[in-house]
Protein backbone atom coordinates (compact mmCIF):
# COMPACT_ATOMS: atom_id res chain seq x y z
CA UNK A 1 81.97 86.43 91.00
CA UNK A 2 80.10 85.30 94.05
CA UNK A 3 81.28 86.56 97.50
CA UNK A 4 79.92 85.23 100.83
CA UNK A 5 78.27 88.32 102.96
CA UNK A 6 79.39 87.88 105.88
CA UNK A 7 76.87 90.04 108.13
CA UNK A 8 74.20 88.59 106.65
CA UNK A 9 75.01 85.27 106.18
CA UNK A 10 74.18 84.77 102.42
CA UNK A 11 76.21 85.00 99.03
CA UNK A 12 75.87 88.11 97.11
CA UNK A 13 77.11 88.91 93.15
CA UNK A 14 79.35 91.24 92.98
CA UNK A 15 80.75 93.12 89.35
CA UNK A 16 83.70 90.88 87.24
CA UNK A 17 86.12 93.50 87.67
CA UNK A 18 89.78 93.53 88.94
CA UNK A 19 90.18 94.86 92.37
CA UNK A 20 92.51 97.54 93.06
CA UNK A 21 93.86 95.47 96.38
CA UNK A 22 92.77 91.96 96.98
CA UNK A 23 93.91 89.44 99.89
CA UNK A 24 93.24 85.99 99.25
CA UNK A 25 93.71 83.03 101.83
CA UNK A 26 96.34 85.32 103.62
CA UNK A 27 98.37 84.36 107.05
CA UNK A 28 100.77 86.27 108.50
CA UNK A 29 102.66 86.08 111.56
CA UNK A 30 105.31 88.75 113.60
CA UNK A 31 107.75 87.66 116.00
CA UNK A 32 106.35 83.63 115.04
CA UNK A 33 102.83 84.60 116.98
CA UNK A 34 100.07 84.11 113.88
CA UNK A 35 98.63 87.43 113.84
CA UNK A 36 96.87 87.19 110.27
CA UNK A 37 94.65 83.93 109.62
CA UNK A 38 92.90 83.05 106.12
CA UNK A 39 92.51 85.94 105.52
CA UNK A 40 90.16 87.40 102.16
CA UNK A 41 89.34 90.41 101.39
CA UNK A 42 88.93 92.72 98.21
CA UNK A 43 89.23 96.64 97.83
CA UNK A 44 87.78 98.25 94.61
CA UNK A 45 89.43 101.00 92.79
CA UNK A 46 88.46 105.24 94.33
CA UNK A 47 86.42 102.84 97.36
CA UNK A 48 87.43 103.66 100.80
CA UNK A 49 87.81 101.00 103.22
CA UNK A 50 88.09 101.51 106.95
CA UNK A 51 90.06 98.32 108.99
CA UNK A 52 88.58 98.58 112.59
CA UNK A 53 89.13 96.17 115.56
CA UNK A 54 90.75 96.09 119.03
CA UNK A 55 94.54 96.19 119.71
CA UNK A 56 95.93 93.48 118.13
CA UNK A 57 93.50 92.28 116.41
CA UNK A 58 95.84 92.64 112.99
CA UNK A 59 94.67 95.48 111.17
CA UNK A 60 98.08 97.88 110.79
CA UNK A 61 99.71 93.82 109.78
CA UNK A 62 96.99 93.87 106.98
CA UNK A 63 97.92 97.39 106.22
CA UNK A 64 101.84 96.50 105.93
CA UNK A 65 101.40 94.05 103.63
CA UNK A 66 99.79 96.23 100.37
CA UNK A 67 103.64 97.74 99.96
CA UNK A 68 105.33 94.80 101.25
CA UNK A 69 106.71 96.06 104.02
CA UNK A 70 105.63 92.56 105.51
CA UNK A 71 105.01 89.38 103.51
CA UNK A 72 102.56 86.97 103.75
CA UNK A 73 103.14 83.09 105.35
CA UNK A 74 100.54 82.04 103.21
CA UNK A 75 97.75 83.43 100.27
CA UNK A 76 98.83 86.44 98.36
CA UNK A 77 98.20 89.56 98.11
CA UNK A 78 97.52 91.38 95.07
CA UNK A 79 98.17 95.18 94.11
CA UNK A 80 96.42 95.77 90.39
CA UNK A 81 96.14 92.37 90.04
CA UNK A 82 99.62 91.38 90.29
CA UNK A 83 101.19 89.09 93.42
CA UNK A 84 103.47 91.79 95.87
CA UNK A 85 106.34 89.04 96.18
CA UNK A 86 106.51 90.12 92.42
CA UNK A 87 107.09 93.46 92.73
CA UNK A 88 110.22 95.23 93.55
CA UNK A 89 109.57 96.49 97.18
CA UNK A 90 110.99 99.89 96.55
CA UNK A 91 109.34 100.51 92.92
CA UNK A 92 105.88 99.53 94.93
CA UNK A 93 106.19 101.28 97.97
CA UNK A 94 106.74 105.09 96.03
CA UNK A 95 103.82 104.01 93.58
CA UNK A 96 101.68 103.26 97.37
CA UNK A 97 101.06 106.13 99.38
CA UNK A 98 101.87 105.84 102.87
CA UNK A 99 100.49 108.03 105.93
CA UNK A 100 101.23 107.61 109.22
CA UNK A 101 100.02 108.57 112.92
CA UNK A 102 103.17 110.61 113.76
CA UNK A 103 103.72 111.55 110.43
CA UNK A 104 107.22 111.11 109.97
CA UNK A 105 108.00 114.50 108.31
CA UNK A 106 111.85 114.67 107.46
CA UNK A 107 112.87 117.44 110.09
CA UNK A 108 115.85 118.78 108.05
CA UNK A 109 113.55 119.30 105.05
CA UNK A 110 111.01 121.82 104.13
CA UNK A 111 107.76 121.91 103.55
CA UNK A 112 107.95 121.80 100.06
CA UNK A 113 110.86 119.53 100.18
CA UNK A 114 109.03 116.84 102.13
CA UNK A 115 106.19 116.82 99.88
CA UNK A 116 108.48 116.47 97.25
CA UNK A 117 110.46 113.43 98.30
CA UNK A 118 109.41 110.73 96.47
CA UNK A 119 108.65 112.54 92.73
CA UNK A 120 112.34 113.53 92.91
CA UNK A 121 112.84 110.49 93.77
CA UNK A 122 111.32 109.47 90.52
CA UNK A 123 113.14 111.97 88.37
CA UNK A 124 110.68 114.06 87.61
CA UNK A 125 111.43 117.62 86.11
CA UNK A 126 111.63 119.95 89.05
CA UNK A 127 109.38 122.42 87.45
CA UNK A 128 106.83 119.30 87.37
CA UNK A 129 108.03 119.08 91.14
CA UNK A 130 107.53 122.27 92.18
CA UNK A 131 103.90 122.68 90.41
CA UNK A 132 103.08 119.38 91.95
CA UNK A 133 104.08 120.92 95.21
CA UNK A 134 101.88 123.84 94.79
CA UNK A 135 99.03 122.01 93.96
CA UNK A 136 99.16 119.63 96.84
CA UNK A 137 99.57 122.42 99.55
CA UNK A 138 96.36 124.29 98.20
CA UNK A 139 94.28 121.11 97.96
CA UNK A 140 94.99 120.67 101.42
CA UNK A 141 94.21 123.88 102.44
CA UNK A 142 97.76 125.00 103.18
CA UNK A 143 98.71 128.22 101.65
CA UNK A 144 101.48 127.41 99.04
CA UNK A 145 103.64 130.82 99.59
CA UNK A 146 103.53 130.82 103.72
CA UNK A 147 103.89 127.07 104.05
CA UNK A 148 106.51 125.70 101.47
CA UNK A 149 109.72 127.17 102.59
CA UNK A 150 108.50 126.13 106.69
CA UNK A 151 110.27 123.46 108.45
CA UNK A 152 108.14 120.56 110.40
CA UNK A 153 108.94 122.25 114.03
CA UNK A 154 107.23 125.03 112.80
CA UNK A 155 103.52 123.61 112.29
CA UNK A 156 101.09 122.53 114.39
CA UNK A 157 99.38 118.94 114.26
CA UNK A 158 97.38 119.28 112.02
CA UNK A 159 99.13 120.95 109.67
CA UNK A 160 101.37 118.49 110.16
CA UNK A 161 99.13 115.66 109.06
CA UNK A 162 97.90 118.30 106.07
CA UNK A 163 101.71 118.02 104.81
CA UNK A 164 101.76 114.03 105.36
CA UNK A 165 98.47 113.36 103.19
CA UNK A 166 100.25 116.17 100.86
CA UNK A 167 103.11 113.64 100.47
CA UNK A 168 101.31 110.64 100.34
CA UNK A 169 99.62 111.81 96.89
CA UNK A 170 102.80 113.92 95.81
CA UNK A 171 103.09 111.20 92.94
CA UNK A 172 99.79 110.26 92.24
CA UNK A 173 99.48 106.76 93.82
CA UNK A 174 96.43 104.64 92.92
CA UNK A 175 96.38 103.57 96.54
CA UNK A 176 97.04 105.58 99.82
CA UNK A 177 97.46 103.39 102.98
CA UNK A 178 96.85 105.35 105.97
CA UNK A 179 97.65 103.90 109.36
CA UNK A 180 95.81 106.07 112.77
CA UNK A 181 96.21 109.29 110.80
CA UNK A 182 94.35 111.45 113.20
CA UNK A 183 94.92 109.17 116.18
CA UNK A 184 97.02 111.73 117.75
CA UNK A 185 95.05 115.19 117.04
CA UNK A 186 92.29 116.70 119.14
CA UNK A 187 88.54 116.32 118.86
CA UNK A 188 88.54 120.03 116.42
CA UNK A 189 90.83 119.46 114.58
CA UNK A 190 90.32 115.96 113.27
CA UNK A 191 86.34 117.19 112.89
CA UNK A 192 87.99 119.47 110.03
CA UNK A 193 90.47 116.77 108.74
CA UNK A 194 87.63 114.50 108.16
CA UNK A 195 86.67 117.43 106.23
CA UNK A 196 89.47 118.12 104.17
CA UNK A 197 89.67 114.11 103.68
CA UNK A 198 86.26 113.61 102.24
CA UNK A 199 86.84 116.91 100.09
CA UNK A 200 90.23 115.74 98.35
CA UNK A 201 88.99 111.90 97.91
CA UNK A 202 85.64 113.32 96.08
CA UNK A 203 88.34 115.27 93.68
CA UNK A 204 90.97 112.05 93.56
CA UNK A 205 88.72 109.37 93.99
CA UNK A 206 92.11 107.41 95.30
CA UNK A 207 91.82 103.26 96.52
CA UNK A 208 92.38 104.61 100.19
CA UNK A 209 92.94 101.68 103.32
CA UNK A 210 92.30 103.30 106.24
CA UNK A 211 93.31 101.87 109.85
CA UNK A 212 91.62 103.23 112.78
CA UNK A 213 90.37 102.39 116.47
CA UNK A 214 87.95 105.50 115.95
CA UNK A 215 84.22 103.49 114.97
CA UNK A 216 82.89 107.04 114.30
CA UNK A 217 85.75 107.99 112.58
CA UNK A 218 85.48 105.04 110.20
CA UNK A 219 81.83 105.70 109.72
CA UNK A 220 82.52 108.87 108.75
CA UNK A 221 85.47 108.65 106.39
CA UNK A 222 85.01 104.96 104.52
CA UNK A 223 82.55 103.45 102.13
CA UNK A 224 82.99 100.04 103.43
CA UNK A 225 84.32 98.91 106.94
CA UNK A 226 86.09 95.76 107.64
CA UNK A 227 85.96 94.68 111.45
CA UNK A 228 89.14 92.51 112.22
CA UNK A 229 88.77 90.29 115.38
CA UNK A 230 91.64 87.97 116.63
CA UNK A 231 93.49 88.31 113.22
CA UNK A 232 90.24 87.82 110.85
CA UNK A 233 87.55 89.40 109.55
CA UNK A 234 84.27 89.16 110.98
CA UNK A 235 82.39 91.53 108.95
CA UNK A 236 82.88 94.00 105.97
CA UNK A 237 80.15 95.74 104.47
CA UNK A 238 78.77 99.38 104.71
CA UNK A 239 79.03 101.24 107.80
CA UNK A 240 75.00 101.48 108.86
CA UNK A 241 74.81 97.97 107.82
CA UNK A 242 77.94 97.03 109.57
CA UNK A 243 76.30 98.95 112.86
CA UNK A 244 73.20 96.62 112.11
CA UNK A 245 74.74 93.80 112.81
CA UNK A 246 74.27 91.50 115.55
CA UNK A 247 77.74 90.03 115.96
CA UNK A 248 78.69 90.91 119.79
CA UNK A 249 82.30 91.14 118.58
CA UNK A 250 80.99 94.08 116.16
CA UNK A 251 78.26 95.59 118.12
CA UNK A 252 81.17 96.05 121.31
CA UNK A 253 83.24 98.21 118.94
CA UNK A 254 79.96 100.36 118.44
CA UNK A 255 78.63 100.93 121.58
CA UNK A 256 76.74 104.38 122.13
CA UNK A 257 78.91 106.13 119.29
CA UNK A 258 77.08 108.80 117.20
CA UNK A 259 78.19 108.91 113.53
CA UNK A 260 79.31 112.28 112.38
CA UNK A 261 78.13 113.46 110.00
């Protein structure tokens, strides 16, 4: 399959194998302003891919339309090679992961019980639940037996956002969409979510679409970047090659920031 490069200018081969998310030829507009245009763009399976741009510029619209909480005007999109519009919406959403800036942890349930929303949901045995809960807490670094019976009023932020990711992989999704996770969490404590992020997607190894206005936070987290401008994209490659380029639109969103390593 040959795929135009679009930093460099030149076509490059790339491997004959199905993506895990592909967007092909996609529009998409909100409130009838075109916010999407011709879009294309494909995700492999485990790979990380950060959306950066400015406000407005489309990305969380991109993001919306993996679990069809929006549908395209025009192209498709395609989740394990199959079209969204032919997927039940509910079926694909608890197969998707979904994790959010504010989090959106149900106040009236615990801990435990938020994480284990959607595999109850499923009909799993609650002894499967309950292991599955267990698991999740440790692997974010959340104690199982202090934080499972706790209610969301009772953590901090970044606990918080442990329990969100917690639920987001709660049934094993092959793709996690995650939409300004750590926009809202201080300088320390998103360091050490970056942390915990790059230590569970080494184990998991998860298709993961990350949205962010964070450049350094996108270098740090994603194998590939895609930079959105004015509803397309302008560049997706690595991150060091994607700060190599000499797009204005690309090097703006750069500026002086250090990657962190």
């Amino acid at each position: 399959m040959i795929m135009w490069h679009p930093i460099k200018g030149c076509p490059t081969v790339t491997p004959m194998s199905m993506p895990a998310v592909q967007f092909a030829d996609v529009a998409a507009s909100r409130g009838g302003r075109g916010v999407l245009h011709d879009v294309s763009l494909s995700i492999d399976a485990g790979e990380t891919l950060a959306l950066v741009g400015r406000s407005g510029s489309g990305k969380t619209t991109l993001l919306r339309l993996v679990n069809r909480l929006l549908d395209p005007d025009r192209g498709r999109v395609d989740v394990d090679g199959r079209d969204t519009r032919e997927w039940d919406p509910i079926a694909l959403r608890r197969r998707t992961g979904y994790v959010i800036q504010d989090v959106g942890l149900f106040p009236h349930f615990t801990v435990a019980d938020n994480i284990a929303t959607v595999p109850r949901l499923l009909d799993w045995p609650e002894s499967r639940v309950q292991a599955r809960v267990g698991e999740l807490l440790a692997m974010v670094g959340l104690d199982p037996a202090d934080f499972s019976r706790r209610w969301p009023d009772q953590l901090s932020g970044g606990q918080r956002q442990r329990v969100g990711l917690a639920r987001a992989l709660a049934a094993d999704p092959a793709v996690v969409l995650m939409d300004e996770p750590f926009g809202a969490l201080d300088v320390i404590t998103k360091r050490e979510l970056h942390a915990e992020f790059r230590r569970v997607q080494r184990s998991l190894h998860r298709t993961v679409l990350i949205v962010t206005h964070d450049i350094a936070e996108a270098s740090a987290l994603a194998d590939r970047i895609a930079v959105l401008d004015e509803g397309r994209v302008i560049a997706v490659d690595t991150p060091d090659r994607v700060r190599a380029s000499a797009d204005p639109r690309v090097l703006s969103l750069f500026g002086e920031v250090p990657l962190e390593r």
